[in-house]
PDB file of N, CA and C in Angstrom:
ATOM      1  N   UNK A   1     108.405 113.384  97.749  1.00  0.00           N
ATOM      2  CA  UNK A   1     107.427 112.901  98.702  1.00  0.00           C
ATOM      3  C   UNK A   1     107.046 114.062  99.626  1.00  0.00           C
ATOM      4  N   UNK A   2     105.781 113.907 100.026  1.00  0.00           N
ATOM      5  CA  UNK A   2     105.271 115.437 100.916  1.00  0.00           C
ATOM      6  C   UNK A   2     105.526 115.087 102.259  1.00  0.00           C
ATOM      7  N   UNK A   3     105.654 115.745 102.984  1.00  0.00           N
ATOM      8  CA  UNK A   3     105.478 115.763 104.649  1.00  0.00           C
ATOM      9  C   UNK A   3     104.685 114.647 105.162  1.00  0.00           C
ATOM     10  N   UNK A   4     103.246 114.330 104.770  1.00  0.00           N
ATOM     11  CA  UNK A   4     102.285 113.876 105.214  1.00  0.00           C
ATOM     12  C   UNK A   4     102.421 112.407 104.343  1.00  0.00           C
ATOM     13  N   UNK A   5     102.774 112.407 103.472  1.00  0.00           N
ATOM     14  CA  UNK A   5     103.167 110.847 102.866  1.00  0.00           C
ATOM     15  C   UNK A   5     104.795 110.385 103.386  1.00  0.00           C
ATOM     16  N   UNK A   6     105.773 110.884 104.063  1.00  0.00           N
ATOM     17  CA  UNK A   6     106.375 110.896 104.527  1.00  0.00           C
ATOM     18  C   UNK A   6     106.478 110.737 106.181  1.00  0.00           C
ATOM     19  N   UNK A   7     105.591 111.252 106.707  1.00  0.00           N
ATOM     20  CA  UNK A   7     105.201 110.820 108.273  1.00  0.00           C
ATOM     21  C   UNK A   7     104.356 109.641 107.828  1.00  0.00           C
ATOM     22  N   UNK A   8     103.610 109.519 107.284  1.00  0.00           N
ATOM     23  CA  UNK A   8     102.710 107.875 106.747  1.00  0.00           C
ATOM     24  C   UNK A   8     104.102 106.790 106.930  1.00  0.00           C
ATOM     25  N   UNK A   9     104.579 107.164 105.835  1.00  0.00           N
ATOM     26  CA  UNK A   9     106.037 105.853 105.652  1.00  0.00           C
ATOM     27  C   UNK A   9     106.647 106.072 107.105  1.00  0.00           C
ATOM     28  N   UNK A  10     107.129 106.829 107.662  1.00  0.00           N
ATOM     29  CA  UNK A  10     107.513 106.666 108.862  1.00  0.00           C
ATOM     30  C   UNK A  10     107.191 105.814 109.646  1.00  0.00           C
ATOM     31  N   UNK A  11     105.625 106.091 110.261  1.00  0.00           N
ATOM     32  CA  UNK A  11     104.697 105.761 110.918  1.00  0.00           C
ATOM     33  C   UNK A  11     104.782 104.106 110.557  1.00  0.00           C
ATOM     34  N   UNK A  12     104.344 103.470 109.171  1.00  0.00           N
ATOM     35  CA  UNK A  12     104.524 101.930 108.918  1.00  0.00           C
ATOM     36  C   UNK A  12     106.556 101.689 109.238  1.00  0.00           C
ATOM     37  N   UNK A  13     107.265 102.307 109.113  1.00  0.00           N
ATOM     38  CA  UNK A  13     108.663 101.874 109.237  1.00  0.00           C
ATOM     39  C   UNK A  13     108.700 100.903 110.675  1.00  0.00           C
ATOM     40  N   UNK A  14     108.304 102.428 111.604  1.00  0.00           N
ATOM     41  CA  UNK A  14     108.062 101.891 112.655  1.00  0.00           C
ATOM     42  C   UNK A  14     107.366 100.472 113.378  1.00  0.00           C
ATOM     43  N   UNK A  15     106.172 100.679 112.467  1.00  0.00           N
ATOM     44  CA  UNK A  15     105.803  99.367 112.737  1.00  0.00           C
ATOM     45  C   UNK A  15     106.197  97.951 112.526  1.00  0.00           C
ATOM     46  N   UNK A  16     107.067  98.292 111.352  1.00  0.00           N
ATOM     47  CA  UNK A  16     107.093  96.970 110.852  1.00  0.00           C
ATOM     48  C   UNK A  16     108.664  96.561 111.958  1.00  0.00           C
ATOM     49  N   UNK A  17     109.254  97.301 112.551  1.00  0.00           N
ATOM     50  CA  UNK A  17     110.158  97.321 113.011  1.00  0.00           C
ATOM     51  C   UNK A  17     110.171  96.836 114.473  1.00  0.00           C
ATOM     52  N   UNK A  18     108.159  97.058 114.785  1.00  0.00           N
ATOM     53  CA  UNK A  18     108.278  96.777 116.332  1.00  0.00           C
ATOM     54  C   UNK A  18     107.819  95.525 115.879  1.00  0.00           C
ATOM     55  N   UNK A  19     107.086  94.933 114.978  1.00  0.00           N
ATOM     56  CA  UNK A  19     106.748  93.711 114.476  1.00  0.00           C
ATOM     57  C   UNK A  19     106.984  93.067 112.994  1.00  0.00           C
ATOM     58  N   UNK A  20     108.501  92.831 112.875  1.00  0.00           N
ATOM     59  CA  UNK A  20     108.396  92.365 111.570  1.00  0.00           C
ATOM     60  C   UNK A  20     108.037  90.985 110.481  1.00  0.00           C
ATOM     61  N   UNK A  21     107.149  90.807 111.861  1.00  0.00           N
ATOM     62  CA  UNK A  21     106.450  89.555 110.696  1.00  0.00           C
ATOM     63  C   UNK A  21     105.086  90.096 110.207  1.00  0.00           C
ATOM     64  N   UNK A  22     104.695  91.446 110.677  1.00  0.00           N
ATOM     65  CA  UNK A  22     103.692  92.057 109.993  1.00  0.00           C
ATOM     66  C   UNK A  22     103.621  92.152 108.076  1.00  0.00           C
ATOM     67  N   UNK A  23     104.901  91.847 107.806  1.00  0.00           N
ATOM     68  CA  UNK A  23     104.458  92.158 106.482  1.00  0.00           C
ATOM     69  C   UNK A  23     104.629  90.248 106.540  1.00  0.00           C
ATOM     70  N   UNK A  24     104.365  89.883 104.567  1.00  0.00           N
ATOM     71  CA  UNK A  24     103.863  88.302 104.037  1.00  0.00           C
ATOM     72  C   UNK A  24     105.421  88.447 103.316  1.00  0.00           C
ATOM     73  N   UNK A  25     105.703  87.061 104.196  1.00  0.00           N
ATOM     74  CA  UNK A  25     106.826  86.492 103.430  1.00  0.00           C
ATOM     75  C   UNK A  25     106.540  85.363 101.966  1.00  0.00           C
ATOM     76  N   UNK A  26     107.135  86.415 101.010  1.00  0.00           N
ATOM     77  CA  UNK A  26     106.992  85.964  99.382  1.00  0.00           C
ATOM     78  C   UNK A  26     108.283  84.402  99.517  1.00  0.00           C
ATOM     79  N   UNK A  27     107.642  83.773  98.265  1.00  0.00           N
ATOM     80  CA  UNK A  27     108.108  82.699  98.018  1.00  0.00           C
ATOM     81  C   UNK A  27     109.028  82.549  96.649  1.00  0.00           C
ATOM     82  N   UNK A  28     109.722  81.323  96.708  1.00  0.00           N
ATOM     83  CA  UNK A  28     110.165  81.476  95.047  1.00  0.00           C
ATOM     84  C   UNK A  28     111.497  82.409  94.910  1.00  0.00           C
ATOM     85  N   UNK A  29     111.527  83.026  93.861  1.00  0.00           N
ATOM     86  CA  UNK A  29     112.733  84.169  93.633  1.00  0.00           C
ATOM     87  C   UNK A  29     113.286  85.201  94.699  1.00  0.00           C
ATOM     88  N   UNK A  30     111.532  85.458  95.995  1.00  0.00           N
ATOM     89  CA  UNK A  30     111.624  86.243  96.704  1.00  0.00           C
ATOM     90  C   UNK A  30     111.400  86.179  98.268  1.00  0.00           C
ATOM     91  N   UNK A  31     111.793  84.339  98.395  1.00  0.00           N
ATOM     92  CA  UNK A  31     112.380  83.883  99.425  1.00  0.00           C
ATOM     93  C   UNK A  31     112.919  84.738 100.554  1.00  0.00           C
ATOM     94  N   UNK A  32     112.799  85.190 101.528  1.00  0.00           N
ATOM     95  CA  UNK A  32     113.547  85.644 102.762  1.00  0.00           C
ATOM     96  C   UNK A  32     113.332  86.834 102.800  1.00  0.00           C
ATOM     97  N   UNK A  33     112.251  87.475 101.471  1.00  0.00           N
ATOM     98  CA  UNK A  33     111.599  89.127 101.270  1.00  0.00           C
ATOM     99  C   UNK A  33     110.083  88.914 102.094  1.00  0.00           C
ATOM    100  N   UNK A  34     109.924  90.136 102.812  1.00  0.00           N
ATOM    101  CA  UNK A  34     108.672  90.331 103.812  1.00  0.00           C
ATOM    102  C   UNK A  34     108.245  91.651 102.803  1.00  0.00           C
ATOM    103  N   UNK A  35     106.872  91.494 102.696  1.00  0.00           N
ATOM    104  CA  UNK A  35     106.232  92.601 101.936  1.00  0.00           C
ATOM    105  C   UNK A  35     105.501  93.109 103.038  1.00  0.00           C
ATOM    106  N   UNK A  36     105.307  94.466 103.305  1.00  0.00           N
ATOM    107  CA  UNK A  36     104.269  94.997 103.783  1.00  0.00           C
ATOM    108  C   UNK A  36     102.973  96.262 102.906  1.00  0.00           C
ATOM    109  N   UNK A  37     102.277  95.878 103.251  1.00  0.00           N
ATOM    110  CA  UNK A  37     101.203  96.865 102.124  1.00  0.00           C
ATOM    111  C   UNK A  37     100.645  97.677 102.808  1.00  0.00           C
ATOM    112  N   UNK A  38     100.277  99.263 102.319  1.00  0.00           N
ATOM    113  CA  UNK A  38      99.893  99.761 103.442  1.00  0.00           C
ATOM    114  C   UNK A  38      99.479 101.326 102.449  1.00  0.00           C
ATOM    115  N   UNK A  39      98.228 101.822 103.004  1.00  0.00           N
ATOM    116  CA  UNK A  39      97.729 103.197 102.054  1.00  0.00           C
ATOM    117  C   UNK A  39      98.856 104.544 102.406  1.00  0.00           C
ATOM    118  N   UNK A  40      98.917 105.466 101.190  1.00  0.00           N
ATOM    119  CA  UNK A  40      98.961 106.845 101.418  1.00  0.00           C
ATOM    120  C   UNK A  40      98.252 107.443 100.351  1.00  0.00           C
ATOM    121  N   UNK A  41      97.683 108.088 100.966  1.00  0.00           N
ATOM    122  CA  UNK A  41      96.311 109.145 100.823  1.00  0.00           C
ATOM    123  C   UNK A  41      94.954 107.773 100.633  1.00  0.00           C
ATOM    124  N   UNK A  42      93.808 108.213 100.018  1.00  0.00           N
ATOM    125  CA  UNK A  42      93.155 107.064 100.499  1.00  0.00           C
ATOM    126  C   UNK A  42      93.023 106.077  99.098  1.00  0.00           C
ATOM    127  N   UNK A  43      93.589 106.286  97.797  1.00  0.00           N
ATOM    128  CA  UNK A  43      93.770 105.574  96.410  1.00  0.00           C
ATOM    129  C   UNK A  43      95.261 104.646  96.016  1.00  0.00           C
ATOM    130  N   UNK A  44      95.911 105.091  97.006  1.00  0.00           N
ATOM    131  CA  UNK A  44      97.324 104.275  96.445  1.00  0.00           C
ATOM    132  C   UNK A  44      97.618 103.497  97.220  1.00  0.00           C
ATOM    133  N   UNK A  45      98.338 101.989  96.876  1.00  0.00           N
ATOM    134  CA  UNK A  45      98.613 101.242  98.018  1.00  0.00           C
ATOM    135  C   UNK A  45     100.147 100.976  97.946  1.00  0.00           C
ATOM    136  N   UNK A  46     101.244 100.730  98.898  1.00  0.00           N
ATOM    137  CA  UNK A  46     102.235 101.439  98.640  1.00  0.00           C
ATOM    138  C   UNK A  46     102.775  99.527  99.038  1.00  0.00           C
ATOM    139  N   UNK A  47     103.883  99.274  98.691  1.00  0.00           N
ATOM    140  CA  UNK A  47     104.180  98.047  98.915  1.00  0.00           C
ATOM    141  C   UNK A  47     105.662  98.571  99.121  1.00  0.00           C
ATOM    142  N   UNK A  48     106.111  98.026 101.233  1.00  0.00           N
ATOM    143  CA  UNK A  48     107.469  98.119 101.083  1.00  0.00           C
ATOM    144  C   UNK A  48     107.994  96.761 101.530  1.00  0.00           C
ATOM    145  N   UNK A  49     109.111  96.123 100.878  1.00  0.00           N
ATOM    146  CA  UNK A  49     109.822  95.155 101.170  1.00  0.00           C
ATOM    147  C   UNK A  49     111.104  95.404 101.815  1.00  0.00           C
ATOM    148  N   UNK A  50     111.277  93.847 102.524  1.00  0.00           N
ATOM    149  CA  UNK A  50     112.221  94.286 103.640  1.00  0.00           C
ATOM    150  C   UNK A  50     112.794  92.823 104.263  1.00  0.00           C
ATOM    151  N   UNK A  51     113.894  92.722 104.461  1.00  0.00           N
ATOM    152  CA  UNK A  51     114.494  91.670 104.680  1.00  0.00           C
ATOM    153  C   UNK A  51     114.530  91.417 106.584  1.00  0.00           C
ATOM    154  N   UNK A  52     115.057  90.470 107.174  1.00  0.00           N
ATOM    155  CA  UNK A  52     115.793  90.162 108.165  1.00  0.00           C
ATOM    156  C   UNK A  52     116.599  89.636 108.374  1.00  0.00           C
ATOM    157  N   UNK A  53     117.680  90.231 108.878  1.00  0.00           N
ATOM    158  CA  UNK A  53     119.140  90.129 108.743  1.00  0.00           C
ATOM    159  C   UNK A  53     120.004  89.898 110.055  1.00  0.00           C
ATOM    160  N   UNK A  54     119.699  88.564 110.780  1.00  0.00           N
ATOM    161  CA  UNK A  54     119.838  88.407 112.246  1.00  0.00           C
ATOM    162  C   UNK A  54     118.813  89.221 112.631  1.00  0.00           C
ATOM    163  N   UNK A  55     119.436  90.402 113.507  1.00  0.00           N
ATOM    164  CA  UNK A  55     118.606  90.981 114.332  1.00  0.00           C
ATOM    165  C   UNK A  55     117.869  92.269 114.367  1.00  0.00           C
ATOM    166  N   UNK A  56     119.019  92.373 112.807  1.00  0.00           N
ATOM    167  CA  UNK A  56     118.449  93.840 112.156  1.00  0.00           C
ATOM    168  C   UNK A  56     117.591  93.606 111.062  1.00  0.00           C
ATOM    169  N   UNK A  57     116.849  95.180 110.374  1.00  0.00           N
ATOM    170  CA  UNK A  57     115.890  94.870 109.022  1.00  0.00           C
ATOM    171  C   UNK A  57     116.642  95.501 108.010  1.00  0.00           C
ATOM    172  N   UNK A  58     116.927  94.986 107.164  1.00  0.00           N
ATOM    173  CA  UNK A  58     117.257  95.799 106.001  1.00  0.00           C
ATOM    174  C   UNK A  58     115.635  96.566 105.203  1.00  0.00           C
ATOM    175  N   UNK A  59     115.444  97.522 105.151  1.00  0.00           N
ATOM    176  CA  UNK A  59     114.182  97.942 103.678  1.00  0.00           C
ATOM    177  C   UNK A  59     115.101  98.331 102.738  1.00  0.00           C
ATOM    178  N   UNK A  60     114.263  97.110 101.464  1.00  0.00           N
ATOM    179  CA  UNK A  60     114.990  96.396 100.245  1.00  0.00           C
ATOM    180  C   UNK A  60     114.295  97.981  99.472  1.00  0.00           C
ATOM    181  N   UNK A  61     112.788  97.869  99.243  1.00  0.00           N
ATOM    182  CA  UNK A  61     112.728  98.758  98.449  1.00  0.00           C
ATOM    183  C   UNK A  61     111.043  99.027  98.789  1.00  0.00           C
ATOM    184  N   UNK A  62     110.016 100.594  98.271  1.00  0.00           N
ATOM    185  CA  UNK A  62     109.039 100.694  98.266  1.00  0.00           C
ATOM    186  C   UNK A  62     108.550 101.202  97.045  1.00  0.00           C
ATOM    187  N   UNK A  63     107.337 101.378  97.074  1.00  0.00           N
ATOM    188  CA  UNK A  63     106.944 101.846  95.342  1.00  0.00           C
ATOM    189  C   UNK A  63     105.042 101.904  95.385  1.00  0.00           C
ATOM    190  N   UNK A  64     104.846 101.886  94.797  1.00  0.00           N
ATOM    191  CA  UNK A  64     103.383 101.686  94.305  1.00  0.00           C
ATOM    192  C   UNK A  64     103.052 100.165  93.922  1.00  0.00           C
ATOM    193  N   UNK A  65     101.815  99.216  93.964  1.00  0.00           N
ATOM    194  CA  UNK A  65     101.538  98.058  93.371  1.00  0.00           C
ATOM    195  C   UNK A  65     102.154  97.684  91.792  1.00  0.00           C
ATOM    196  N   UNK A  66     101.803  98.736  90.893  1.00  0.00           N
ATOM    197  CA  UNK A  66     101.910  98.484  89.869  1.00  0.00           C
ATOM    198  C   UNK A  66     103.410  98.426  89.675  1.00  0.00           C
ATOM    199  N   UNK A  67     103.612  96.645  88.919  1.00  0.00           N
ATOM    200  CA  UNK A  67     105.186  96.547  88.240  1.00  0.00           C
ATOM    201  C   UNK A  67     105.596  96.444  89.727  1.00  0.00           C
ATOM    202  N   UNK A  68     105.595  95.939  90.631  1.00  0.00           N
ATOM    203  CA  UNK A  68     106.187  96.226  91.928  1.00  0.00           C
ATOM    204  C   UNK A  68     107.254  95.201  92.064  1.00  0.00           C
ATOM    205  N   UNK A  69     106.670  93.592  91.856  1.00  0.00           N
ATOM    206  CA  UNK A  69     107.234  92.655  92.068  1.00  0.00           C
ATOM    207  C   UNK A  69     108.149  92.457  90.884  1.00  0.00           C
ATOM    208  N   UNK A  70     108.343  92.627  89.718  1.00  0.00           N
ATOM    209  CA  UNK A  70     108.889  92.555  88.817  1.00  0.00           C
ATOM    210  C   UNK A  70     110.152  93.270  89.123  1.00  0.00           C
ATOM    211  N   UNK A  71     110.268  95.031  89.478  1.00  0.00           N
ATOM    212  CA  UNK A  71     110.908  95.771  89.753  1.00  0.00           C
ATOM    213  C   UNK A  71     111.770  95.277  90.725  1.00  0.00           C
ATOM    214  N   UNK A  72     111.271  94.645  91.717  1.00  0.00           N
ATOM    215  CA  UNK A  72     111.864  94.141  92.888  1.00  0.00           C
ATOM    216  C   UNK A  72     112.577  92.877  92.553  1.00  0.00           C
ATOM    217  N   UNK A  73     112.441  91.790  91.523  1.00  0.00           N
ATOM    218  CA  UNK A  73     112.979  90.932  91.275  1.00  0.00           C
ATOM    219  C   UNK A  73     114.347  91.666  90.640  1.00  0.00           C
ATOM    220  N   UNK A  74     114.353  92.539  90.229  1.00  0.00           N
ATOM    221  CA  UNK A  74     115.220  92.597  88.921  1.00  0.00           C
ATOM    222  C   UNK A  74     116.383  94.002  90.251  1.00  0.00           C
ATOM    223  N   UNK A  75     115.305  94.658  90.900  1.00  0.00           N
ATOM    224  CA  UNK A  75     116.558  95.029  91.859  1.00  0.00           C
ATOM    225  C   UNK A  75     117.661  93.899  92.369  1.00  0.00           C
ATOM    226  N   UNK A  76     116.936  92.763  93.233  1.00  0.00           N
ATOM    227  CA  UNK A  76     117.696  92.034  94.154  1.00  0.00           C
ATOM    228  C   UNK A  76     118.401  91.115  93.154  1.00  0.00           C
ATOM    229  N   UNK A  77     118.069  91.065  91.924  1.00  0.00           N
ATOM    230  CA  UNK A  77     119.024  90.137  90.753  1.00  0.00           C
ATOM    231  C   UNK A  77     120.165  91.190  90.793  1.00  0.00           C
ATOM    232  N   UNK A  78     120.532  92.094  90.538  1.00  0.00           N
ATOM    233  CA  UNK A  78     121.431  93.289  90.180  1.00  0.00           C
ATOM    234  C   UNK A  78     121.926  93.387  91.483  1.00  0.00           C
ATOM    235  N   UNK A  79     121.659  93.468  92.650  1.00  0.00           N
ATOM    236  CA  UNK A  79     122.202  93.849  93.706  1.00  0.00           C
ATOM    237  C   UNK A  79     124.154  92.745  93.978  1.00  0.00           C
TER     238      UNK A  79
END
């Protein structure tokens, strides 16, 4: 990851941290997972998921759209 896609992810960490109902809580398999979506550079859209855990956030995982949710099912099955 570069500097500048790396201060990006930062930059949303933060946010989602001062507000974490900013990301959409998924249903189904992925119950109690908050997605947030959000660009780096101006073609990719980056999807990070992220739990709440009392009072803290866990981030489950990030990636690109494509295969995202699938990937993510089959992490938190294995976990």
């Amino acid at each position: 990851m570069r500097k500048q896609e790396k201060e990006i992810l930062d930059q949303e960490v933060r946010r989602i941290a001062q507000n974490p109902s900013i990301g959409e809580e998924k249903k189904g398999d992925l119950m109690g997972v908050f997605v947030h979506k959000f660009m780096i550079k101006t073609t990719t859209q980056y999807l990070l998921a992220y739990r709440k855990i009392g009072q803290d956030l866990e981030l489950v995982m990030i990636g690109p759209h494509e295969n995202y949710y699938r990937d993510l099912k089959q992490y938190l099955k294995n976990r």
